[in-house]
Structures are given as C-alpha cells and as structure tokens.
N, C-alpha and C. Protein backbone atom coordinates (compact mmCIF):
# COMPACT_ATOMS: atom_id res chain seq x y z
N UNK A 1 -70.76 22.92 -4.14
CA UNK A 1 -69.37 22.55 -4.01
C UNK A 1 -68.70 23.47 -2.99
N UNK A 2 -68.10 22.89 -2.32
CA UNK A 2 -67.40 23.74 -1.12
C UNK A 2 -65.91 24.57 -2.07
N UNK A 3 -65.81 25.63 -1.49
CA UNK A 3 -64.31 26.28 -1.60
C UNK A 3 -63.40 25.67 -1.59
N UNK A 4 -62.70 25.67 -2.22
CA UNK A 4 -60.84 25.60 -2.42
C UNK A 4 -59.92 25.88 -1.20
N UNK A 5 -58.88 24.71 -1.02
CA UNK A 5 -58.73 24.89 0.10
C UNK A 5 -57.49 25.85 -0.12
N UNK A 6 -57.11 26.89 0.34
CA UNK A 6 -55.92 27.74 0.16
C UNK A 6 -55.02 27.51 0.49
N UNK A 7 -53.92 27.68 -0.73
CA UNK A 7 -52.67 27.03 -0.23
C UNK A 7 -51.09 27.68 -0.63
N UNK A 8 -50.62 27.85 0.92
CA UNK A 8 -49.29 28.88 0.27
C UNK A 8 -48.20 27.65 0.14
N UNK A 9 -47.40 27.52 -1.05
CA UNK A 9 -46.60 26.47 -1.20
C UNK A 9 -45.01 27.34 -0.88
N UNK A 10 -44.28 27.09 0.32
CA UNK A 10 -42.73 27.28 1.00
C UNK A 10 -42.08 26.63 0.10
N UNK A 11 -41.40 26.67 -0.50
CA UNK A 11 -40.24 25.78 -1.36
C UNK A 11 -40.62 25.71 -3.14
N UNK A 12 -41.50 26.36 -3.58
CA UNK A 12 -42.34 26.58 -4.61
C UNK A 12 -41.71 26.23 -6.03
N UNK A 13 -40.14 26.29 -6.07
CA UNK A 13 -39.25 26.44 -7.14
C UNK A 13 -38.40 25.10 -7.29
N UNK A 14 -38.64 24.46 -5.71
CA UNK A 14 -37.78 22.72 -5.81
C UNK A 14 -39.39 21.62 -6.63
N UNK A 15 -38.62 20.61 -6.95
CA UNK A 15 -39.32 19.69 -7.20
C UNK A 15 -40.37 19.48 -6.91
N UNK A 16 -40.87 19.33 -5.04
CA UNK A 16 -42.46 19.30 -4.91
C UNK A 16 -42.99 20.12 -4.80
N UNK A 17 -42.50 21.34 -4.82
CA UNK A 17 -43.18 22.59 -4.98
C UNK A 17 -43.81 22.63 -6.70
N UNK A 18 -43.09 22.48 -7.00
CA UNK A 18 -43.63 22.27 -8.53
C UNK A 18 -44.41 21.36 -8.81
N UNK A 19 -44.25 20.46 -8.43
CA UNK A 19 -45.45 19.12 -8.12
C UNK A 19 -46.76 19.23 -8.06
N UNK A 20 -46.78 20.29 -6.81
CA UNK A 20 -47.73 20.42 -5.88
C UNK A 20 -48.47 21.59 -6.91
N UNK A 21 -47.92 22.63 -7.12
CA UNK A 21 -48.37 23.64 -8.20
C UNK A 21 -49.24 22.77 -9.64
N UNK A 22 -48.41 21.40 -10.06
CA UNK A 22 -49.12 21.70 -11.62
C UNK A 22 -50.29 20.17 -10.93
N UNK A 23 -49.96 19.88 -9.98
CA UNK A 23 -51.44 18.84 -9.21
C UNK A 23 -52.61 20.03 -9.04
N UNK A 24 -52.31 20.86 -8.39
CA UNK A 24 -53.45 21.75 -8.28
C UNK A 24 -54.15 22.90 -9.53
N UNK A 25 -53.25 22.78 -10.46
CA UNK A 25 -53.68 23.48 -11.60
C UNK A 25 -54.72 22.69 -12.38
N UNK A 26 -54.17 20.92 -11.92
CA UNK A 26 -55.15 20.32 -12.50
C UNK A 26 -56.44 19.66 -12.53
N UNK A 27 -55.90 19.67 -11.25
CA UNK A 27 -56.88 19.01 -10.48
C UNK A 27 -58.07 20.23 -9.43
N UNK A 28 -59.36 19.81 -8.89
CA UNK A 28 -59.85 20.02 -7.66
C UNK A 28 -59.88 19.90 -6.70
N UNK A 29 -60.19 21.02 -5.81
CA UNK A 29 -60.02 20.99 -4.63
C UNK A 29 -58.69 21.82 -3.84
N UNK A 30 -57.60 22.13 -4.33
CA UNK A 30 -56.92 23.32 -4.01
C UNK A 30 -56.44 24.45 -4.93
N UNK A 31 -56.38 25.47 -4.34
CA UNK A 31 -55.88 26.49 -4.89
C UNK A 31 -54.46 27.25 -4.50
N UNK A 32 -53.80 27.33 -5.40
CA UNK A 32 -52.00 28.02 -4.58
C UNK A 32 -52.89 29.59 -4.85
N UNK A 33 -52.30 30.43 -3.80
CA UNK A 33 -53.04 31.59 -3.54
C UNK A 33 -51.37 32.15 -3.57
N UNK A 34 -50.28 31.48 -3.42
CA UNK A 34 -48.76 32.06 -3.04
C UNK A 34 -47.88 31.20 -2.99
N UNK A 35 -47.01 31.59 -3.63
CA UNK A 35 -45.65 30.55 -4.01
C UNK A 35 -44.50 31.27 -3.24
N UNK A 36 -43.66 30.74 -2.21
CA UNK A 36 -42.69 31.26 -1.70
C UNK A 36 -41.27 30.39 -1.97
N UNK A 37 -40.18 31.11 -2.70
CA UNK A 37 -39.12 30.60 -2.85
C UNK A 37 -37.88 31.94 -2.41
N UNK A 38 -36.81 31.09 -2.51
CA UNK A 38 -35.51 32.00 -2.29
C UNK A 38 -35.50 33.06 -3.38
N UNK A 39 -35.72 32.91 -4.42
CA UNK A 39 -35.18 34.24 -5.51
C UNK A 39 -36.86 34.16 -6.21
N UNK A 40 -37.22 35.30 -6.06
CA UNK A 40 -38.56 35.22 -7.28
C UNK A 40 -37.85 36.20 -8.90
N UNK A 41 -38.24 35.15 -9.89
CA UNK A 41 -37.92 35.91 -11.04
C UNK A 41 -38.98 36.45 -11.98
N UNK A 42 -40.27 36.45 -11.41
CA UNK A 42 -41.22 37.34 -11.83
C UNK A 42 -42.44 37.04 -10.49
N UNK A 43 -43.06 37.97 -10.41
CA UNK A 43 -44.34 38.36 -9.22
C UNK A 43 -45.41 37.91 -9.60
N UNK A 44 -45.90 37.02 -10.63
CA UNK A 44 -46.44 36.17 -10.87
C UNK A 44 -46.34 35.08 -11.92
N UNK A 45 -46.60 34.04 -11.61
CA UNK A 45 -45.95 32.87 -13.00
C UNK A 45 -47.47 31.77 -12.69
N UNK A 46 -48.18 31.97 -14.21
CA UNK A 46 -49.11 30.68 -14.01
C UNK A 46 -50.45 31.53 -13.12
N UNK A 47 -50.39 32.86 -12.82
CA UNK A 47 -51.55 33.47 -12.18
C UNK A 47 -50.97 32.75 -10.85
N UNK A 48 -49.96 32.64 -10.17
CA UNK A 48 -49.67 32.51 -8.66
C UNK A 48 -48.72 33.84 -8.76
N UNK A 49 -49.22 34.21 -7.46
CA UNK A 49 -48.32 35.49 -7.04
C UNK A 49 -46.72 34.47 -6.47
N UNK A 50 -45.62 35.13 -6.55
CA UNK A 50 -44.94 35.10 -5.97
C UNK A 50 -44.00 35.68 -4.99
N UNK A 51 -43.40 35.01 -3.73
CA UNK A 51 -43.07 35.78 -3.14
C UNK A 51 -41.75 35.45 -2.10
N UNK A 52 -40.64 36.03 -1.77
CA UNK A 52 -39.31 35.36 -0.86
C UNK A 52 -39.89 35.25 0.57
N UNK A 53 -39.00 35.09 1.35
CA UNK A 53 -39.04 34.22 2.52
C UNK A 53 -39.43 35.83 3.25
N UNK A 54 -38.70 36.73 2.96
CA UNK A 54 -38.91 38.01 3.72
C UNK A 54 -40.28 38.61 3.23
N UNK A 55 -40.79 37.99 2.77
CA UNK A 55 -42.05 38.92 2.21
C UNK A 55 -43.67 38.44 2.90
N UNK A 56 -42.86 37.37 3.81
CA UNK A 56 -44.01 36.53 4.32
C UNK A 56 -45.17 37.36 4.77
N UNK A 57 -45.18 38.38 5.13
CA UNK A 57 -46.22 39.55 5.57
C UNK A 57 -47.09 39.69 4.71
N UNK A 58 -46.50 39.96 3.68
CA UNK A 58 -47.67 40.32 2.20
C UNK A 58 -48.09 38.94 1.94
N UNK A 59 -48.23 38.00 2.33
CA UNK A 59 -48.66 37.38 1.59
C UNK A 59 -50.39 37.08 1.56
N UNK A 60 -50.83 36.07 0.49
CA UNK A 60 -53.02 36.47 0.64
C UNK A 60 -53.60 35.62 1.82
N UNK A 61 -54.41 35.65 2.27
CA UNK A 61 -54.82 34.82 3.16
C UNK A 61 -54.66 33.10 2.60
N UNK A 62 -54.59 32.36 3.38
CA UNK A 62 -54.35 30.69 3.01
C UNK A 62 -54.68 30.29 4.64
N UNK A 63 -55.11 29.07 3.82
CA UNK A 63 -55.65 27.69 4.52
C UNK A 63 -54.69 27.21 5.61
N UNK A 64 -53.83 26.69 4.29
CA UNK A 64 -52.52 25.82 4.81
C UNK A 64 -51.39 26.21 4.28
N UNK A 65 -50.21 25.64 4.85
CA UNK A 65 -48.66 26.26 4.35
C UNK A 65 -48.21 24.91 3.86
N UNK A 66 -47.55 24.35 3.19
CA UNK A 66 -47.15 23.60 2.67
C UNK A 66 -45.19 24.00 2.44
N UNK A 67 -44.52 23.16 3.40
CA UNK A 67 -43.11 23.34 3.42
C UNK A 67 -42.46 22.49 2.88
C-alpha cells in the first residue's frame, strides 16, 4: 500500500475544513499532518497538530495544502 498523501488543511475550523478532517479520519488514503485556522484553542485536537496563519513555518512536512 502506498503512503498517505499529506495534508495541511488552511481554513480547518469552517465547515470544509471540518469535512475534510472527519473524511480523512475515516477514510484511506489521506492524512491531515496540520490544521491551520485563525484562533487555535488547543495544539492538538483529534491527534492533528494545530496551528495560525503566522505559524506557517512550523508547520510538518505535507503533500498538499488544501485552502
């Protein structure tokens, strides 16, 4: 089976960000490696790190960005 494709989700806290988070929890084939929203209210939720718009530096390596 090939790797997970890595995936930092931009908008993580609106609707398809959340979407996109509990599709991949359930499913195969991606992994959120980083959740980026405007306010983080804990640094990880669900085993995804989280992280603001200014923090884009730290964030883990990924595939794709998803905005």
């Amino acid at each position: 089976m090939d790797a997970p494709i890595r995936l930092l989700i931009h908008g993580a806290n609106g609707r398809m960000g959340r979407a996109l988070q509990r599709l991949c929890r359930e499913g195969e084939g991606g992994e959120v490696v980083a959740a980026v929203s405007r306010k983080v209210a804990a640094r990880v939720v669900d085993g995804i790190p989280q992280f603001t718009a200014n923090e884009l530096a730290g964030v883990p390596e990924f595939d794709v960005a998803i905005d």
